[in-house]
C-alpha atoms as a PDB file:
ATOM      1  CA  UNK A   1     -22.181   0.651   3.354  1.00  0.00           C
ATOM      2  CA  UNK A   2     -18.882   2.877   3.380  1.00  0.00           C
ATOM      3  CA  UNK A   3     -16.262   1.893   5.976  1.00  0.00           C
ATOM      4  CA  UNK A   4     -15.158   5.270   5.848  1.00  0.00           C
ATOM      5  CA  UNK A   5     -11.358   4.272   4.414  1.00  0.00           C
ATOM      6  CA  UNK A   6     -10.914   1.496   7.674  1.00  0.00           C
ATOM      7  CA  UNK A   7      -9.895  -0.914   4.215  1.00  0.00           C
ATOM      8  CA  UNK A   8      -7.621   1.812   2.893  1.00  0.00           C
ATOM      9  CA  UNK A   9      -5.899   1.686   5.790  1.00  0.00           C
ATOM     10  CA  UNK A  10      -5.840  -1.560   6.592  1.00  0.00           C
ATOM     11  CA  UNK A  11      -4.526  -2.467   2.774  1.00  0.00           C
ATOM     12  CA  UNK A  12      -1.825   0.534   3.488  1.00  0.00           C
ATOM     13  CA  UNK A  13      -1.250  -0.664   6.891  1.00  0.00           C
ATOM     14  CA  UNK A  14      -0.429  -4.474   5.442  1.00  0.00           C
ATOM     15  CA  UNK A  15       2.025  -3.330   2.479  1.00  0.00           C
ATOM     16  CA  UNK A  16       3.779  -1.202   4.666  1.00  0.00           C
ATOM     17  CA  UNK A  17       4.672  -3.991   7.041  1.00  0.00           C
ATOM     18  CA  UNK A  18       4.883  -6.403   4.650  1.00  0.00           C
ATOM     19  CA  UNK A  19       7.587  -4.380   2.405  1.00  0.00           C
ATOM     20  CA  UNK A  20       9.027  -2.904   5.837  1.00  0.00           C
ATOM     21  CA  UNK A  21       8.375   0.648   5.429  1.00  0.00           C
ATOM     22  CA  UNK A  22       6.605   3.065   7.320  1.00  0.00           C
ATOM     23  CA  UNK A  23       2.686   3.394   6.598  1.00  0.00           C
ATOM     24  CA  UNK A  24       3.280   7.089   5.564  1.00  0.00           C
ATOM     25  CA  UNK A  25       5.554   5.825   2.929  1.00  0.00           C
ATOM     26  CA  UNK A  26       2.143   3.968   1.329  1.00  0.00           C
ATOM     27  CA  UNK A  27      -0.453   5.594   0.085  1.00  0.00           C
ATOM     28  CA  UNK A  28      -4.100   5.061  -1.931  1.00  0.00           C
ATOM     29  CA  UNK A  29      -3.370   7.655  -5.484  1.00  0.00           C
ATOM     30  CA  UNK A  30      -6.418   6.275  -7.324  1.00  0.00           C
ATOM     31  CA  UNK A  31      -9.577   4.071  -6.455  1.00  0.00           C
ATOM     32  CA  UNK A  32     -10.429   5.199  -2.681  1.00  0.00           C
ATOM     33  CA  UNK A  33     -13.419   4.231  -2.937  1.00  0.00           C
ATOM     34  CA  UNK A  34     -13.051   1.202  -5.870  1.00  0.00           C
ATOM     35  CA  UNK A  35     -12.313  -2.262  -5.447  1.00  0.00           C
ATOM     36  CA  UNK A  36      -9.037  -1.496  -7.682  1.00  0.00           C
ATOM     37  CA  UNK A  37      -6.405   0.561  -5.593  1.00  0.00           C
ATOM     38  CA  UNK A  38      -3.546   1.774  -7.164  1.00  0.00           C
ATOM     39  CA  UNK A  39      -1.308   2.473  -4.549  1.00  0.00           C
ATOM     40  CA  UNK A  40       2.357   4.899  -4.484  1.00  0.00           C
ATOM     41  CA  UNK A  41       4.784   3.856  -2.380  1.00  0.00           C
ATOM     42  CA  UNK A  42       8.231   5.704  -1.623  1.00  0.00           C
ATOM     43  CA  UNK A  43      11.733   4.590  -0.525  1.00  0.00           C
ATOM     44  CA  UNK A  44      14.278   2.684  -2.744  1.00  0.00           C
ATOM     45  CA  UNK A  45      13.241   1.651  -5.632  1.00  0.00           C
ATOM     46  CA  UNK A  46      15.239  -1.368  -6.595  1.00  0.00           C
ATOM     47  CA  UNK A  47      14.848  -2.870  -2.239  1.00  0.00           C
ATOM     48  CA  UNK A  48      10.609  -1.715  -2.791  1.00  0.00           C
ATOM     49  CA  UNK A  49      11.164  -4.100  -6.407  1.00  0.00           C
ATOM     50  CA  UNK A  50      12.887  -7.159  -4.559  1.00  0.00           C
ATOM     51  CA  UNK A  51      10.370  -6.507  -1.619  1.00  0.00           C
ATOM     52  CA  UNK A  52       7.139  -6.829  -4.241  1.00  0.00           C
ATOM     53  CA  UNK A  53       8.798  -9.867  -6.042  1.00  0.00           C
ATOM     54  CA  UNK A  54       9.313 -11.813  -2.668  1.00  0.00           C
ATOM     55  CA  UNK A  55       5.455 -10.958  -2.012  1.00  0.00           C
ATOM     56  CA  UNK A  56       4.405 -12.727  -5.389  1.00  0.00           C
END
Protein backbone atom coordinates (compact mmCIF):
# COMPACT_ATOMS: atom_id res chain seq x y z
CA UNK A 1 0.00 0.00 0.00
CA UNK A 2 1.31 3.62 -1.00
CA UNK A 3 2.64 5.74 1.88
CA UNK A 4 1.79 8.58 -0.08
CA UNK A 5 5.74 9.91 -0.38
CA UNK A 6 6.09 9.70 3.90
CA UNK A 7 9.57 7.49 2.55
CA UNK A 8 10.44 10.23 0.08
CA UNK A 9 10.53 12.42 2.65
CA UNK A 10 11.89 10.69 5.17
CA UNK A 11 14.98 9.50 2.68
CA UNK A 12 15.14 13.49 1.75
CA UNK A 13 14.72 14.43 5.25
CA UNK A 14 17.90 11.97 6.33
CA UNK A 15 20.42 13.18 3.45
CA UNK A 16 19.69 16.56 4.14
CA UNK A 17 20.76 16.29 7.75
CA UNK A 18 23.18 13.96 7.20
CA UNK A 19 25.12 16.18 4.42
CA UNK A 20 23.96 19.41 6.48
CA UNK A 21 21.84 21.09 4.05
CA UNK A 22 18.47 22.19 4.07
CA UNK A 23 15.70 19.52 2.99
CA UNK A 24 14.70 21.88 0.07
CA UNK A 25 18.17 21.55 -1.18
CA UNK A 26 17.27 17.48 -1.68
CA UNK A 27 15.05 16.31 -3.83
CA UNK A 28 13.47 12.77 -5.44
CA UNK A 29 14.22 13.53 -9.77
CA UNK A 30 13.45 9.91 -10.71
CA UNK A 31 11.86 6.75 -8.98
CA UNK A 32 9.02 8.37 -6.62
CA UNK A 33 7.40 5.66 -6.51
CA UNK A 34 10.49 2.83 -7.13
CA UNK A 35 12.62 1.27 -4.73
CA UNK A 36 15.63 3.07 -6.74
CA UNK A 37 15.64 6.94 -6.02
CA UNK A 38 17.82 9.01 -7.77
CA UNK A 39 18.00 11.95 -5.87
CA UNK A 40 19.46 15.96 -6.93
CA UNK A 41 20.89 17.72 -4.43
CA UNK A 42 22.19 21.49 -4.61
CA UNK A 43 24.89 23.53 -2.81
CA UNK A 44 28.71 23.14 -3.32
CA UNK A 45 29.71 20.67 -5.16
CA UNK A 46 33.15 19.69 -4.05
CA UNK A 47 31.75 20.16 0.33
CA UNK A 48 28.25 17.87 -1.11
CA UNK A 49 31.44 15.31 -2.64
CA UNK A 50 33.49 15.22 0.75
CA UNK A 51 30.01 15.10 2.58
CA UNK A 52 28.90 11.73 0.38
CA UNK A 53 32.47 10.19 0.78
CA UNK A 54 32.39 10.60 4.69
CA UNK A 55 28.80 8.84 4.44
CA UNK A 56 30.38 5.70 2.62
Amino acid sequence: MPDKGKANAAVVALLARALGVPKSAVSVSSGETSRFKTLSISGDGPALATGIEALG
